[in-house]
Protein backbone atom coordinates (compact mmCIF):
# COMPACT_ATOMS: atom_id res chain seq x y z
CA UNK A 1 -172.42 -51.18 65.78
CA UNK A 2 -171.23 -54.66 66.69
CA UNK A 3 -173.57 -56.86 68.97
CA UNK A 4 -172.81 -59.98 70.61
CA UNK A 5 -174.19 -63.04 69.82
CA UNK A 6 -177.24 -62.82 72.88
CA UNK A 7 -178.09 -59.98 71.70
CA UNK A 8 -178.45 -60.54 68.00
CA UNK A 9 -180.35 -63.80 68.91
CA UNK A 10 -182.52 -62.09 71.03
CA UNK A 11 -183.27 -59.75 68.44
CA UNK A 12 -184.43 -62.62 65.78
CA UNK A 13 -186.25 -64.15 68.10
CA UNK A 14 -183.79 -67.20 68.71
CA UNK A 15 -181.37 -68.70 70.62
CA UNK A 16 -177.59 -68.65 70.47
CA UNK A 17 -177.29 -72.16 69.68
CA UNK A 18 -179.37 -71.40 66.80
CA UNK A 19 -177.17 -69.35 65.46
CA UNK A 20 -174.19 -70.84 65.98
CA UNK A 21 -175.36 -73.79 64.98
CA UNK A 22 -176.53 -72.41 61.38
CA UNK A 23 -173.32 -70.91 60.70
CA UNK A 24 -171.22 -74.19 61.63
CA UNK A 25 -173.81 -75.65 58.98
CA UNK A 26 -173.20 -73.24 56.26
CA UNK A 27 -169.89 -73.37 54.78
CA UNK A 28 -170.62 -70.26 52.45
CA UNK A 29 -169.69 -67.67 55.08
CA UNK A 30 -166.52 -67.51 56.98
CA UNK A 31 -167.78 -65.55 60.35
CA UNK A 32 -164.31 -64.97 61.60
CA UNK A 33 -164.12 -62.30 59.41
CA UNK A 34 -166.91 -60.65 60.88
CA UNK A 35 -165.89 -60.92 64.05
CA UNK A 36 -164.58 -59.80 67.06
CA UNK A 37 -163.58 -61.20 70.73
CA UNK A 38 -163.03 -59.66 73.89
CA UNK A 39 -162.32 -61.82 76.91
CA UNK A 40 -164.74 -64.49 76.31
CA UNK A 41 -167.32 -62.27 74.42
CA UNK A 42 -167.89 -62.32 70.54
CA UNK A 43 -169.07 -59.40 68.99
CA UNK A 44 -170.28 -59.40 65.62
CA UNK A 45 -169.89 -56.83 63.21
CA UNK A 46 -172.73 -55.53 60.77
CA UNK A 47 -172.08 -57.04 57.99
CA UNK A 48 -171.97 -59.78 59.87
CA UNK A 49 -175.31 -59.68 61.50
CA UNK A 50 -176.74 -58.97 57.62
CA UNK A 51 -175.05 -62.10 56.67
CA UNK A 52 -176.49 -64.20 59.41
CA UNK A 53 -179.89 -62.11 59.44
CA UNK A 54 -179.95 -63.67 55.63
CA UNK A 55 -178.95 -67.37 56.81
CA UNK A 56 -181.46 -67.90 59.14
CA UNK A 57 -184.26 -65.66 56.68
CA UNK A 58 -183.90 -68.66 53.98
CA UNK A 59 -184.49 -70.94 56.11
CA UNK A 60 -187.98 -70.94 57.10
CA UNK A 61 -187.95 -73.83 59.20
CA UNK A 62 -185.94 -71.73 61.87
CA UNK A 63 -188.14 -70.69 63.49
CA UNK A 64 -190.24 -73.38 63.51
CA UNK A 65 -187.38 -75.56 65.25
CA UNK A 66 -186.37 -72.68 67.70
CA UNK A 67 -190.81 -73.23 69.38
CA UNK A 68 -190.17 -76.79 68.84
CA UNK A 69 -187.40 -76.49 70.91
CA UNK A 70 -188.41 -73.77 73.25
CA UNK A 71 -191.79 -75.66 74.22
CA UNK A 72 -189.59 -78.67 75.11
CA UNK A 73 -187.40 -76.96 77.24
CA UNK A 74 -190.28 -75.66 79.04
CA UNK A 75 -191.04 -79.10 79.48
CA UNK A 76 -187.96 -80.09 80.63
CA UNK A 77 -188.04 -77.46 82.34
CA UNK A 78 -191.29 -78.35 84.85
CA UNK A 79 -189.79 -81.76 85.35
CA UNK A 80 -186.43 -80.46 85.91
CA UNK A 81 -188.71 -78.14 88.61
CA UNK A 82 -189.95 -81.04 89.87
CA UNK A 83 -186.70 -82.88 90.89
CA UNK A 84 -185.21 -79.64 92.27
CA UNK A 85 -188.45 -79.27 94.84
CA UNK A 86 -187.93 -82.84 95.67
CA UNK A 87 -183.82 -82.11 96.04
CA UNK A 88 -184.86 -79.11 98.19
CA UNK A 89 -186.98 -80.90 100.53
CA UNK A 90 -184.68 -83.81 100.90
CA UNK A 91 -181.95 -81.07 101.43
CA UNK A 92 -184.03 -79.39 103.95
CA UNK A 93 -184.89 -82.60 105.88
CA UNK A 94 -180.97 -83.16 105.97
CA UNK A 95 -180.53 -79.92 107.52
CA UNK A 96 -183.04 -79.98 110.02
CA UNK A 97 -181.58 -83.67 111.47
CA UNK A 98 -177.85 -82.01 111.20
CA UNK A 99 -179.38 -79.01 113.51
CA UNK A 100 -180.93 -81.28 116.10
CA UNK A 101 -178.08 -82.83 115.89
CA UNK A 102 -175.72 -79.90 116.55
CA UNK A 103 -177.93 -79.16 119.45
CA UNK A 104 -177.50 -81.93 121.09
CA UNK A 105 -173.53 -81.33 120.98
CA UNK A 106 -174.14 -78.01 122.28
CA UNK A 107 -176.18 -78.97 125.19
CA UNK A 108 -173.77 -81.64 125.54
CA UNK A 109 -170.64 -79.40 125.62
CA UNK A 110 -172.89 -76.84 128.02
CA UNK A 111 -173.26 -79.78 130.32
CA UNK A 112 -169.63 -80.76 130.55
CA UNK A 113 -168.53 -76.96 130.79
CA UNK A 114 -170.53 -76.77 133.70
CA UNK A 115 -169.04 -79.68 135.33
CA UNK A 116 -165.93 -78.77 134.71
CA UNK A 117 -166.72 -75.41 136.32
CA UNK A 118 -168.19 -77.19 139.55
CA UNK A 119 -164.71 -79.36 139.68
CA UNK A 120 -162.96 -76.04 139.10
CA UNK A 121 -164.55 -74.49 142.20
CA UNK A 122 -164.35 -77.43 144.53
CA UNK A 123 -160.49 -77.33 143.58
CA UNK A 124 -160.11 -74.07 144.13
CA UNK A 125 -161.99 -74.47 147.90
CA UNK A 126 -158.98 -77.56 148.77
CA UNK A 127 -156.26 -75.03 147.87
CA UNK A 128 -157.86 -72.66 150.22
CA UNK A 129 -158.02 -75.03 152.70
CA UNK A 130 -154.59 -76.28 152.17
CA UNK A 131 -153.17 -72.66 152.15
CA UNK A 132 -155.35 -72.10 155.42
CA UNK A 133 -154.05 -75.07 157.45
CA UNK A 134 -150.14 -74.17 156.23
CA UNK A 135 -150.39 -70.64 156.61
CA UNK A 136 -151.40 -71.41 160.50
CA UNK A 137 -149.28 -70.17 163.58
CA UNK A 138 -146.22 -72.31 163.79
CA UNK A 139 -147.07 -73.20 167.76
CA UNK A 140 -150.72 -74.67 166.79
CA UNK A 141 -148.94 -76.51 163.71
CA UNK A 142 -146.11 -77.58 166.15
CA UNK A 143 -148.10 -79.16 169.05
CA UNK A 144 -150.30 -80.81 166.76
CA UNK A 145 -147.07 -82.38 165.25
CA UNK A 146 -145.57 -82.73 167.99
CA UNK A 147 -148.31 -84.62 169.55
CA UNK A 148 -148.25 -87.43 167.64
CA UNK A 149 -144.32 -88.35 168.83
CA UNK A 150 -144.15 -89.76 172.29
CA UNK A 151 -142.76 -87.21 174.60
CA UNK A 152 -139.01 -88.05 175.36
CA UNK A 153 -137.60 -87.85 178.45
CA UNK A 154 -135.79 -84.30 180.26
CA UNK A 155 -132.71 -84.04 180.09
CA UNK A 156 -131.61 -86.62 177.31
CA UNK A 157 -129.56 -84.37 175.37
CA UNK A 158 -125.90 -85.58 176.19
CA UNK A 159 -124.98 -81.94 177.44
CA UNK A 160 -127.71 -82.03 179.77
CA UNK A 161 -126.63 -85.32 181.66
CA UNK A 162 -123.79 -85.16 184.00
CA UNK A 163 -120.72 -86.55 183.13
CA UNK A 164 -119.40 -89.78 185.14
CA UNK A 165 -116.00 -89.16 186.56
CA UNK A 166 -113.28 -91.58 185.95
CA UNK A 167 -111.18 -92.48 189.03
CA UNK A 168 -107.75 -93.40 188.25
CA UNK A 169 -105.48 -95.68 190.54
CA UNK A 170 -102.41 -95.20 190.63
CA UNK A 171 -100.02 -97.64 191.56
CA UNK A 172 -101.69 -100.24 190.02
């Protein structure tokens, strides 16, 4: 049954790079032949997996390499730990300045949206007041207008005053 590479190395006890790296190493066997690929997956076959369960057999020093290499990457591992706590906390400070930041807008914006709700209001009381004072009876509107013109005299429309006659002579 064919396996992928994880899983064979995780059955020998090492790591993929182990493996691939002995076969790159050893020109003897020609893997393609032994395997497969599906997407980005490679399966290997069981002859192949005898083959490479052979390779890494003779050489004793495998395994050796493979701690070696697994007790440094643990140590890389707690410094790499390390960094990422301090990257986290500096990422968290960050954060918590951007928030009381973004509050501040937001009370901000509140503030203004309030204002402009006040201004809104104290419009909408002129137009009322406007509407009132046009929408009032035309005789109240008309004295008050008219009361600011100086009252002209009776009778000063030209059809009201009499006409002067015009005597004719005759003879003349």
């Amino acid at each position: 049954m064919p396996k992928t590479i994880r899983e064979l190395a995780d059955e020998l006890g090492v790591s993929k790079q182990a493996i691939w790296q002995k076969i790159k190493r050893d020109a003897s066997i020609d893997l393609r032949q032994f395997t497969s690929t599906k997407g980005n997956t490679v399966y290997v076959d069981v002859d192949g997996q005898k083959a490479i369960k052979a390779m890494l057999s003779n050489d004793s020093s495998t395994r050796y390499r493979q701690q070696k290499d697994d007790v440094d990457d643990n140590k890389k591992d707690a410094v790499d730990g390390q960094d990422e706590v301090k990257f986290l906390r500096n990422l968290v400070s960050e954060i918590q300045s951007e928030k009381k930041e973004l509050h501040k807008l937001l009370d901000q914006q509140q503030r203004l949206a309030l204002q402009d709700k006040q201004l809104l209001e104290e419009y909408k009381a002129e137009i009322k007041d406007l509407k009132a004072l046009t929408m009032a009876p035309h005789d109240d509107g008309e004295k008050e207008v008219t009361s600011d013109k100086q009252p002209e005299p009776e009778n000063s429309t030209p059809e009201s005053q009499p006409k002067p006659k015009k005597w004719w002579r005759f003879g003349k």
